[in-house]
C-alpha atoms as a PDB file:
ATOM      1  CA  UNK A   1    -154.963 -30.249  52.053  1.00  0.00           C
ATOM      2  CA  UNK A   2    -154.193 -29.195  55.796  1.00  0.00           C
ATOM      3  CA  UNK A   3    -156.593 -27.289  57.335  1.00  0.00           C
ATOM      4  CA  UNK A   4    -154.798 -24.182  58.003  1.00  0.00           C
ATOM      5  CA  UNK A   5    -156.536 -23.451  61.159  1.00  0.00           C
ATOM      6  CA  UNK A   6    -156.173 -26.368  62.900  1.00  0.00           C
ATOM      7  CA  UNK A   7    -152.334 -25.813  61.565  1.00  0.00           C
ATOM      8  CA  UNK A   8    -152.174 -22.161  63.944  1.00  0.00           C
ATOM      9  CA  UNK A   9    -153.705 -23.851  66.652  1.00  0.00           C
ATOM     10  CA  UNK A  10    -151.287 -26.760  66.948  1.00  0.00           C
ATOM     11  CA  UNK A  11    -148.179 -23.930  66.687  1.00  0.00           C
ATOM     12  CA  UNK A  12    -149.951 -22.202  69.140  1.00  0.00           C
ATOM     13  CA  UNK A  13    -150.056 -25.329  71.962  1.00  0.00           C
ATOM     14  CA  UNK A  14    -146.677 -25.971  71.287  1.00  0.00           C
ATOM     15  CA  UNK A  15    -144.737 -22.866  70.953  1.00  0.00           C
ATOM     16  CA  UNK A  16    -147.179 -20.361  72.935  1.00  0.00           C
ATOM     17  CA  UNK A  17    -149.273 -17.320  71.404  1.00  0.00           C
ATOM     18  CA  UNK A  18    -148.023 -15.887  68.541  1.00  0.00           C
ATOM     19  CA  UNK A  19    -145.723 -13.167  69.573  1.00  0.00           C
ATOM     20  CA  UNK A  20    -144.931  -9.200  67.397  1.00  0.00           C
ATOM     21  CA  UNK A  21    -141.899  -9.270  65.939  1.00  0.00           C
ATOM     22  CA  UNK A  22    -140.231  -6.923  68.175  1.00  0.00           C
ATOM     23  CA  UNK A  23    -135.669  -7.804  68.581  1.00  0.00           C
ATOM     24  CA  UNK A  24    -135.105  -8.441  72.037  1.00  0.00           C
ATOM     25  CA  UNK A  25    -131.723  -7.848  73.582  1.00  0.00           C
ATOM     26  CA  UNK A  26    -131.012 -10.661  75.404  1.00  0.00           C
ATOM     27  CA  UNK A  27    -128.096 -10.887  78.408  1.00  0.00           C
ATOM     28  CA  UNK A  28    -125.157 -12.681  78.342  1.00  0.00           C
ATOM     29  CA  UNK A  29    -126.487 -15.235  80.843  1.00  0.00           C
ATOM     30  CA  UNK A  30    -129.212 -15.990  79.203  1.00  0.00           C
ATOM     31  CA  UNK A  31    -129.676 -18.574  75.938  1.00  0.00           C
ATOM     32  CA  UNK A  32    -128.473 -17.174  72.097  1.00  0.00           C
ATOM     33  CA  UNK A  33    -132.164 -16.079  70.601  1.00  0.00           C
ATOM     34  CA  UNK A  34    -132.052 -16.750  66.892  1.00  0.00           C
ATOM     35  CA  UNK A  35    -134.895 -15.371  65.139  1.00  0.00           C
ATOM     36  CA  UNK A  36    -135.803 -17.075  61.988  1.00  0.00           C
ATOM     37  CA  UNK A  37    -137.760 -16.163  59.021  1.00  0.00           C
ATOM     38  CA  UNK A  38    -139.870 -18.680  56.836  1.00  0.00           C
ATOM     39  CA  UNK A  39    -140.342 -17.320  53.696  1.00  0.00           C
ATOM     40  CA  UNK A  40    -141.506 -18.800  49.686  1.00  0.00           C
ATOM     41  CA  UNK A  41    -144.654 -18.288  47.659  1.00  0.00           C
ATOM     42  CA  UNK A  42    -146.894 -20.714  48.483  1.00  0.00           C
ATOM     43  CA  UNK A  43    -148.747 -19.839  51.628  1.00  0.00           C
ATOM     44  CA  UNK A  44    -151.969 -18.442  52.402  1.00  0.00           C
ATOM     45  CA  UNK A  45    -151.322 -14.702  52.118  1.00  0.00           C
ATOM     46  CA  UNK A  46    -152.210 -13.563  55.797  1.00  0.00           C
ATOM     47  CA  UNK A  47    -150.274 -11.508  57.636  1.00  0.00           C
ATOM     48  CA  UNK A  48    -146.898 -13.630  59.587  1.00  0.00           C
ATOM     49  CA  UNK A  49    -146.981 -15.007  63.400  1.00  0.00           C
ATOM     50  CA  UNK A  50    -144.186 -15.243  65.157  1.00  0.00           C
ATOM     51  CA  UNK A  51    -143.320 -18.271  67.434  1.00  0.00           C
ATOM     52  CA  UNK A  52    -141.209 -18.842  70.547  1.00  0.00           C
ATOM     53  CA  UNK A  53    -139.581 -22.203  71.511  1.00  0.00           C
ATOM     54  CA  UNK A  54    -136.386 -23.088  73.750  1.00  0.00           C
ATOM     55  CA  UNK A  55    -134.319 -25.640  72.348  1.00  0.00           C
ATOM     56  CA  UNK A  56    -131.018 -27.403  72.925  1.00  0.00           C
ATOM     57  CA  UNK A  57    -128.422 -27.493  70.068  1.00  0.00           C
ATOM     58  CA  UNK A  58    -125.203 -29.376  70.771  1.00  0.00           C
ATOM     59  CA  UNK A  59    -125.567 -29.120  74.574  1.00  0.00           C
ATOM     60  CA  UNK A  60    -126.681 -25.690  74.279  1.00  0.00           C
ATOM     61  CA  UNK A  61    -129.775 -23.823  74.874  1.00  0.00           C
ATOM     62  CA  UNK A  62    -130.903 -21.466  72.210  1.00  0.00           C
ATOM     63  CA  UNK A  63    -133.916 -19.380  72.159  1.00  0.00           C
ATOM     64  CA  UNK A  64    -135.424 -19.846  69.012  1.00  0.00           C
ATOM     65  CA  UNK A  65    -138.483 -17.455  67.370  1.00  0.00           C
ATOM     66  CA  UNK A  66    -139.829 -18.345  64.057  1.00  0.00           C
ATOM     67  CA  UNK A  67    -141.442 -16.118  62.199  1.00  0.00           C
ATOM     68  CA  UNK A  68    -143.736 -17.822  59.532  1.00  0.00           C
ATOM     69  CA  UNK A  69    -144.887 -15.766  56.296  1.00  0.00           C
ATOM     70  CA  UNK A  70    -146.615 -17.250  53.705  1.00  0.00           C
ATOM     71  CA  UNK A  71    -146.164 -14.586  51.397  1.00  0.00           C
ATOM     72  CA  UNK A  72    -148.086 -14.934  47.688  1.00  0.00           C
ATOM     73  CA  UNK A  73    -146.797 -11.933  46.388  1.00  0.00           C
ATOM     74  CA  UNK A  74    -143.155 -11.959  46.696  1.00  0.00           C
ATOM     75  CA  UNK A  75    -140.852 -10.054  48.966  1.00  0.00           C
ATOM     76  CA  UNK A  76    -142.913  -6.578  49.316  1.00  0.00           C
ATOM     77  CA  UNK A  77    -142.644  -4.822  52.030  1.00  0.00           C
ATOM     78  CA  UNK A  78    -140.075  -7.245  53.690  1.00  0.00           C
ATOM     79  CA  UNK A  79    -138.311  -4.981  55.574  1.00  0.00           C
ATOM     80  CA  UNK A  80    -140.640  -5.977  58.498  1.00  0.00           C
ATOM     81  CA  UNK A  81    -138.358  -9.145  58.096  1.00  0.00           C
ATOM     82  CA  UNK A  82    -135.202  -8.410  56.888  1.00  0.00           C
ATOM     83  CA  UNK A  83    -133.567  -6.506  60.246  1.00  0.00           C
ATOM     84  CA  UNK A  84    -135.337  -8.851  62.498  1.00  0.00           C
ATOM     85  CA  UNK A  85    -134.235 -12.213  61.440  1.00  0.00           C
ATOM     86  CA  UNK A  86    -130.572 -14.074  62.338  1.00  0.00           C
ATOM     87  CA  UNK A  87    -131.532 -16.786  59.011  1.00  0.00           C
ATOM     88  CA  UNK A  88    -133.737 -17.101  56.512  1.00  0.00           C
ATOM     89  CA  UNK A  89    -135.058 -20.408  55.352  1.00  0.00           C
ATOM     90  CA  UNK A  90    -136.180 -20.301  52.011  1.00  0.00           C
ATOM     91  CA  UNK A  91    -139.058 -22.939  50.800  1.00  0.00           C
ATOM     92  CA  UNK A  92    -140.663 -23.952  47.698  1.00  0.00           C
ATOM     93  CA  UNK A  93    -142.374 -27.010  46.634  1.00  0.00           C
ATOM     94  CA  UNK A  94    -140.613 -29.503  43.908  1.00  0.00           C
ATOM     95  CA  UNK A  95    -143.664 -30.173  42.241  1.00  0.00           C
ATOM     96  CA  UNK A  96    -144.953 -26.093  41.546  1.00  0.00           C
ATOM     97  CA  UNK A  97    -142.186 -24.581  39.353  1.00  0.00           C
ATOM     98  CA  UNK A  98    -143.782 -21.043  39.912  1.00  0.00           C
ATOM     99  CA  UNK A  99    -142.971 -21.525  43.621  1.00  0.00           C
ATOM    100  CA  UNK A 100    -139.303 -22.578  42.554  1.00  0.00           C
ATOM    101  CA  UNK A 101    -138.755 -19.273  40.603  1.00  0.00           C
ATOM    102  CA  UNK A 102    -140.341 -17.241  42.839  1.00  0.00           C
ATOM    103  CA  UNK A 103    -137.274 -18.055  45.470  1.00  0.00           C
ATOM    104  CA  UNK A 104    -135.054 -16.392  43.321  1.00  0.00           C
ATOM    105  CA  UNK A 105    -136.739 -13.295  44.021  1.00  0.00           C
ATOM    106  CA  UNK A 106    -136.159 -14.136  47.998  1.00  0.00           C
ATOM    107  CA  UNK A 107    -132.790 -15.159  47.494  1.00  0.00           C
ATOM    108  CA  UNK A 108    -131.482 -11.538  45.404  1.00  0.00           C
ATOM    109  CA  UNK A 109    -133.246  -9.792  47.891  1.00  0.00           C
ATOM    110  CA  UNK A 110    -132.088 -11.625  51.548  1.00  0.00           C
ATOM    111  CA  UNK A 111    -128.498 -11.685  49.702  1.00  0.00           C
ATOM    112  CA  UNK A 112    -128.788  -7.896  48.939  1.00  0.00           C
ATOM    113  CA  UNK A 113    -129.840  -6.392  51.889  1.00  0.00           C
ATOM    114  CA  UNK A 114    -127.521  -8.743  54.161  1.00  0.00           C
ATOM    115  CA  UNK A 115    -124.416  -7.334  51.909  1.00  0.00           C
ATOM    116  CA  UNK A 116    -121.751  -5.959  54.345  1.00  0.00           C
ATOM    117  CA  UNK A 117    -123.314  -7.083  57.098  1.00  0.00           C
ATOM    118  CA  UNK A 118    -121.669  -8.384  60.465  1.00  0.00           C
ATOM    119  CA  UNK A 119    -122.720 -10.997  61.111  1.00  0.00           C
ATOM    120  CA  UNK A 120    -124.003 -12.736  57.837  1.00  0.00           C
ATOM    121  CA  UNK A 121    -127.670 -14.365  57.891  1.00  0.00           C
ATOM    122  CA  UNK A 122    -127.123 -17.334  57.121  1.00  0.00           C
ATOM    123  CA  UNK A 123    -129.398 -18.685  54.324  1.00  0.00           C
ATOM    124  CA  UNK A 124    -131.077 -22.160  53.538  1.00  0.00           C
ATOM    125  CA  UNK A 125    -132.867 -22.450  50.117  1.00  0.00           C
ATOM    126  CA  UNK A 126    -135.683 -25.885  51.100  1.00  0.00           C
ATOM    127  CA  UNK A 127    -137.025 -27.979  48.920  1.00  0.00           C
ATOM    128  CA  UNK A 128    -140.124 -29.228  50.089  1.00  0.00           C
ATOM    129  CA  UNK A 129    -142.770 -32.555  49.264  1.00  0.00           C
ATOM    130  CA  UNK A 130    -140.157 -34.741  48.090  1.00  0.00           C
ATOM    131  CA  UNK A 131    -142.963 -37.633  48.833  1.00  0.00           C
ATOM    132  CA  UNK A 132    -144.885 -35.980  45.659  1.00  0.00           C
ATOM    133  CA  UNK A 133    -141.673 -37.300  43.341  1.00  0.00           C
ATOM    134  CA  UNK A 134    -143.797 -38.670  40.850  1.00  0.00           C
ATOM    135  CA  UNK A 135    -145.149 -34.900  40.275  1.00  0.00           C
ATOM    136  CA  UNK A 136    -141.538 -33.231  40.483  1.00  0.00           C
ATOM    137  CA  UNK A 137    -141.538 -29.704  37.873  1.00  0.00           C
ATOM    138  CA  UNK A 138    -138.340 -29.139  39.879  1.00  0.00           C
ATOM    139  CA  UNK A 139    -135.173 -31.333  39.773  1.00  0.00           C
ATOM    140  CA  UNK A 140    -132.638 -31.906  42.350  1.00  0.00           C
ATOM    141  CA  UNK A 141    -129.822 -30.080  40.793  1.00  0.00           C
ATOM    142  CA  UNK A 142    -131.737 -27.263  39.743  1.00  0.00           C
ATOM    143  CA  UNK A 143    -132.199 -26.587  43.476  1.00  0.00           C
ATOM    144  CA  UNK A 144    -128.601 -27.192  44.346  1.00  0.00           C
ATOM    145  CA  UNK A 145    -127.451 -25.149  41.161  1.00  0.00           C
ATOM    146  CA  UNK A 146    -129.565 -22.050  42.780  1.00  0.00           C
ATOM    147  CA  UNK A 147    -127.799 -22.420  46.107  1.00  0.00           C
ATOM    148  CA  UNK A 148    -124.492 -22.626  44.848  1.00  0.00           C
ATOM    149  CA  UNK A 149    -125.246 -19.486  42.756  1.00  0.00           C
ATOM    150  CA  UNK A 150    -126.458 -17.733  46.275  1.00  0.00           C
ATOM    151  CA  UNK A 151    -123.593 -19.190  47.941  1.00  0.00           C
ATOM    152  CA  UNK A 152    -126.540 -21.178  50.656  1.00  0.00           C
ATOM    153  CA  UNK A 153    -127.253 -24.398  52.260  1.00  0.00           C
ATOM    154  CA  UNK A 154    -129.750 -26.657  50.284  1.00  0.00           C
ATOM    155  CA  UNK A 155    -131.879 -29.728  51.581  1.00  0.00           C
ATOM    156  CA  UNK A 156    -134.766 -31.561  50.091  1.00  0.00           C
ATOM    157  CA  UNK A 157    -136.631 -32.653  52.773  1.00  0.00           C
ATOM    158  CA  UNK A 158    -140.650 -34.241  53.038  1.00  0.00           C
ATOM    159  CA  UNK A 159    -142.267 -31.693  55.944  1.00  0.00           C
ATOM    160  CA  UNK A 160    -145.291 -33.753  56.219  1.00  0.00           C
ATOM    161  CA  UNK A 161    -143.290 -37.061  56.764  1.00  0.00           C
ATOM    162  CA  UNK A 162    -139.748 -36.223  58.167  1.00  0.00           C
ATOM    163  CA  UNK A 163    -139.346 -34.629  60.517  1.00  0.00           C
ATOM    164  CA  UNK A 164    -136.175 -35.327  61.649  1.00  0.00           C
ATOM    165  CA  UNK A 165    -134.755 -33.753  58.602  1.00  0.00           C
ATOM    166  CA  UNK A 166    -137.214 -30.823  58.684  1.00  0.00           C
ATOM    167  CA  UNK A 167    -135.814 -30.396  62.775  1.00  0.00           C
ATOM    168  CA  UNK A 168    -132.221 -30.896  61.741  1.00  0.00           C
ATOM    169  CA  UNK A 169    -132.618 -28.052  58.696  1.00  0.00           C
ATOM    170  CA  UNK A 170    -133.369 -25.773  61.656  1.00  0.00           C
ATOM    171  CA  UNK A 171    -130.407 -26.600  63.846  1.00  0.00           C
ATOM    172  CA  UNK A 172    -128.275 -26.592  60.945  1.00  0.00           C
ATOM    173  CA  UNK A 173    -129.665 -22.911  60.579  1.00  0.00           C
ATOM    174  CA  UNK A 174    -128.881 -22.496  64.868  1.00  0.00           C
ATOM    175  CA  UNK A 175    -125.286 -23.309  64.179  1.00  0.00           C
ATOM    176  CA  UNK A 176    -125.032 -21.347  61.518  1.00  0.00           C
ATOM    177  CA  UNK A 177    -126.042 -18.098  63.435  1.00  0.00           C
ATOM    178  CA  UNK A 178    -123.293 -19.052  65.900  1.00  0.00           C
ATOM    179  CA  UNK A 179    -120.622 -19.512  63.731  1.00  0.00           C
ATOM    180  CA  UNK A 180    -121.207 -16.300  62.097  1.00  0.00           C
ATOM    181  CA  UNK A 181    -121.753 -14.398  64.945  1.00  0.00           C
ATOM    182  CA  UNK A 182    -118.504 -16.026  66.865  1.00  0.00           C
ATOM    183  CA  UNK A 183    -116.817 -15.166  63.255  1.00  0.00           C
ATOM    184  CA  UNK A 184    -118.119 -11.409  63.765  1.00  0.00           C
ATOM    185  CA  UNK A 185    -116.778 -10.936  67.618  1.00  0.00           C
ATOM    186  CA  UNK A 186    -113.831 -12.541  67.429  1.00  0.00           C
ATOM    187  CA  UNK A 187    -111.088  -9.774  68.286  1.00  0.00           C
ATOM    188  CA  UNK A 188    -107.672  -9.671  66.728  1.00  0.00           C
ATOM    189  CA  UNK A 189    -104.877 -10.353  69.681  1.00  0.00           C
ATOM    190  CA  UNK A 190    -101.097  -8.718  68.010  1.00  0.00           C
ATOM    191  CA  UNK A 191     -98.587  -9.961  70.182  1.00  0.00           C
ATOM    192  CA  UNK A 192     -95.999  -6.840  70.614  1.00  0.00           C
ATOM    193  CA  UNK A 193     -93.345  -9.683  70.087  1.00  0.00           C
ATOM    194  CA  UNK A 194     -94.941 -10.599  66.887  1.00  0.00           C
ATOM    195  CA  UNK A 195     -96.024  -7.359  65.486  1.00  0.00           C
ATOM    196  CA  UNK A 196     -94.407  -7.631  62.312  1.00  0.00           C
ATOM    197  CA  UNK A 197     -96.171 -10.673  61.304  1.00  0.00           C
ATOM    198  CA  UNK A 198     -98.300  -9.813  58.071  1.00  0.00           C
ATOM    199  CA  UNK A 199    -101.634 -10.480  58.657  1.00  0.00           C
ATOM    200  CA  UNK A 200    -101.852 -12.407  55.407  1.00  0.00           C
ATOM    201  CA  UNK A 201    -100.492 -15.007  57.118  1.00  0.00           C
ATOM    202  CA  UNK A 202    -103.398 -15.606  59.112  1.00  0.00           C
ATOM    203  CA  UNK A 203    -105.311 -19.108  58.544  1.00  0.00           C
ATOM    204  CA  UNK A 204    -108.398 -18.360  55.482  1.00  0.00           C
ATOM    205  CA  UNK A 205    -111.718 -18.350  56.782  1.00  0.00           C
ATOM    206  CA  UNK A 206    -113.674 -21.244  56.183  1.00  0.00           C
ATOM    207  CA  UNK A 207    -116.628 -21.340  53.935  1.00  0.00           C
ATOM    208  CA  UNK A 208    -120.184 -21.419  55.122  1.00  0.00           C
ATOM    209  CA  UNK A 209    -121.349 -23.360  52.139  1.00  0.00           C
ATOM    210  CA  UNK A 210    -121.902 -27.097  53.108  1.00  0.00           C
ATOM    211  CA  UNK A 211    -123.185 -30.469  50.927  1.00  0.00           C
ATOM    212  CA  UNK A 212    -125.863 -31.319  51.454  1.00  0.00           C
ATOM    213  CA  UNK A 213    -126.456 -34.255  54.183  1.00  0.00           C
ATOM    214  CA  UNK A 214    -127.861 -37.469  52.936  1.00  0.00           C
ATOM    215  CA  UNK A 215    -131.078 -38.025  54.232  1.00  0.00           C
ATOM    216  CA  UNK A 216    -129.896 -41.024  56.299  1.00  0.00           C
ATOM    217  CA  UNK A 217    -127.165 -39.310  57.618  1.00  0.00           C
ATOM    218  CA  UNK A 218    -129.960 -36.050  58.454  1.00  0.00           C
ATOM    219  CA  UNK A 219    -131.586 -38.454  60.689  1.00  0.00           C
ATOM    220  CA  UNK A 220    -128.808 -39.772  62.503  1.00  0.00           C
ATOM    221  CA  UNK A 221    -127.462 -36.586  63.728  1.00  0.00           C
ATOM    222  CA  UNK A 222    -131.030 -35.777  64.788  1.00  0.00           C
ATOM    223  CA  UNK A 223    -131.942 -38.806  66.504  1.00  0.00           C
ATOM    224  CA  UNK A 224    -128.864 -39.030  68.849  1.00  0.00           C
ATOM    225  CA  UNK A 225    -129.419 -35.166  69.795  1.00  0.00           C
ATOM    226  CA  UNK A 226    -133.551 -35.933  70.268  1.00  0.00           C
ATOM    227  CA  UNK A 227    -133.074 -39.090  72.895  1.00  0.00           C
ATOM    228  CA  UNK A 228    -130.371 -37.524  74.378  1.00  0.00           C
ATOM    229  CA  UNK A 229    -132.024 -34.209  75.308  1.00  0.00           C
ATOM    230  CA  UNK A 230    -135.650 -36.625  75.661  1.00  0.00           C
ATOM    231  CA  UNK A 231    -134.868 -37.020  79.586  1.00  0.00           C
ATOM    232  CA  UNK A 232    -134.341 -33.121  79.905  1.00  0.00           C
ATOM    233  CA  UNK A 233    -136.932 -31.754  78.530  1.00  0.00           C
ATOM    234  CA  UNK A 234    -140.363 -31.784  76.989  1.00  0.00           C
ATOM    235  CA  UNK A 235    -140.077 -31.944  72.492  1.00  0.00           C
ATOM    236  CA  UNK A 236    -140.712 -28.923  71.339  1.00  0.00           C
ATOM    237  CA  UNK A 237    -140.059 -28.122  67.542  1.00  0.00           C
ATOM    238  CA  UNK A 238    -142.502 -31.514  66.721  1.00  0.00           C
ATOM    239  CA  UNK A 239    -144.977 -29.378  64.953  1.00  0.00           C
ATOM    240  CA  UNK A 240    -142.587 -27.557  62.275  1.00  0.00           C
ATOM    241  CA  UNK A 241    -144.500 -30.033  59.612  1.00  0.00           C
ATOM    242  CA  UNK A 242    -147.704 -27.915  60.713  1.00  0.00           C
ATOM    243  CA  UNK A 243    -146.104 -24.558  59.641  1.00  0.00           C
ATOM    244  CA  UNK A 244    -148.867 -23.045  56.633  1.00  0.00           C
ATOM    245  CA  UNK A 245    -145.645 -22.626  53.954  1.00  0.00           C
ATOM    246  CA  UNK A 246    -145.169 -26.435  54.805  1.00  0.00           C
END
């Protein structure tokens, strides 16, 4: 078992002192901050931190501030939460079933508070441990069956020993921000030569939900991103594994 306070410590040398969760407006000039929330059942019950890293996803920078919960009891009081973050990333281990059912709880409440909202928070439902297979309580497509239901992402991923696919869940998350907030700014242009043109002939937007990436095909993406952005900067999101939900 990890020793959670060694865990904080390691956060802490890589992505600075934990921070409040206060929303910071940041200038155009400046890097897209997208603040995401950790949440699922399984953690040690103290109260969240908040952590601040600058990353680079698809040649551009993005400040990113992770806010890691550990809730035991569920999502009370999570309004402290809900208007701060851009995505949530849902977790639960596939071998604890009460950690599996407890998501759902996350999932009706994320999906009805962000309800009308523009833009959307995106949502990723995790599946974590996948190296304790031989223990599995919770199958593959039960966790893909709850996604689809909640209309989210779903991986599978090992925390502990990938984490490629644990740093590609959270740029999958980054892009998902952008879309949604590009999808939320974009203004209508009516050409005066064109207004009669029914608006139902505009192009459908396109769905959010995607399949989920092989694992092979995880670590590709995220290996070609990592050495190419190696000679730029120092690695930065190469303690995620340490997080106490993980």
């Amino acid at each position: 078992m990890r020793n959670q306070t060694s865990a904080s410590i390691r956060m802490s040398l890589m992505f600075g002192k934990a921070r409040t969760c206060n929303i910071v407006t940041v200038p155009e000039h400046e890097p897209l901050e997208c603040n995401i929330v950790i949440l699922g059942a399984m953690g040690s019950g103290k109260s969240e931190d908040t952590y601040t890293s600058e990353e680079v996803v698809d040649q551009q920078p993005v400040l990113v501030k992770v806010m890691d919960t550990a809730d035991q009891d569920g999502p009370v009081n999570c309004e402290r939460y809900l208007s701060w973050a851009n995505a949530f990333i849902i977790v639960y281990s596939i071998d604890n079933r009460n950690s599996f059912e407890a998501c759902q709880q996350y999932l009706e409440t994320v999906t009805l508070y962000s309800k009308g909202l523009q833009p959307e928070a995106p949502v990723i439902l995790l599946g974590n441990k996948v190296d304790m297979e031989r223990y599995r309580q919770v199958s593959k497509a039960d966790g893909a069956a709850l996604a689809l239901r909640f209309g989210c992402l779903f991986f599978e991923v090992s925390a502990c020993l990938d984490f490629l696919s644990v740093q590609h869940i959270f740029h999958e998350a980054i892009r998902e921000v952008r879309r949604e907030t590009e999808r939320s700014i974009r203004p209508l242009f009516i050409s005066e030569d064109k207004s009669a043109i029914s608006l139902s002939s505009a192009p459908p937007l396109t769905a959010c939900y995607k399949e989920l990436p092989t694992p092979a095909t995880a670590k590709l993406v995220t290996v070609k991103s990592s050495r190419a952005q190696s000679k730029r900067r120092a690695p930065t999101l190469t303690l995620l594994k340490g997080f106490k939900i993980f």
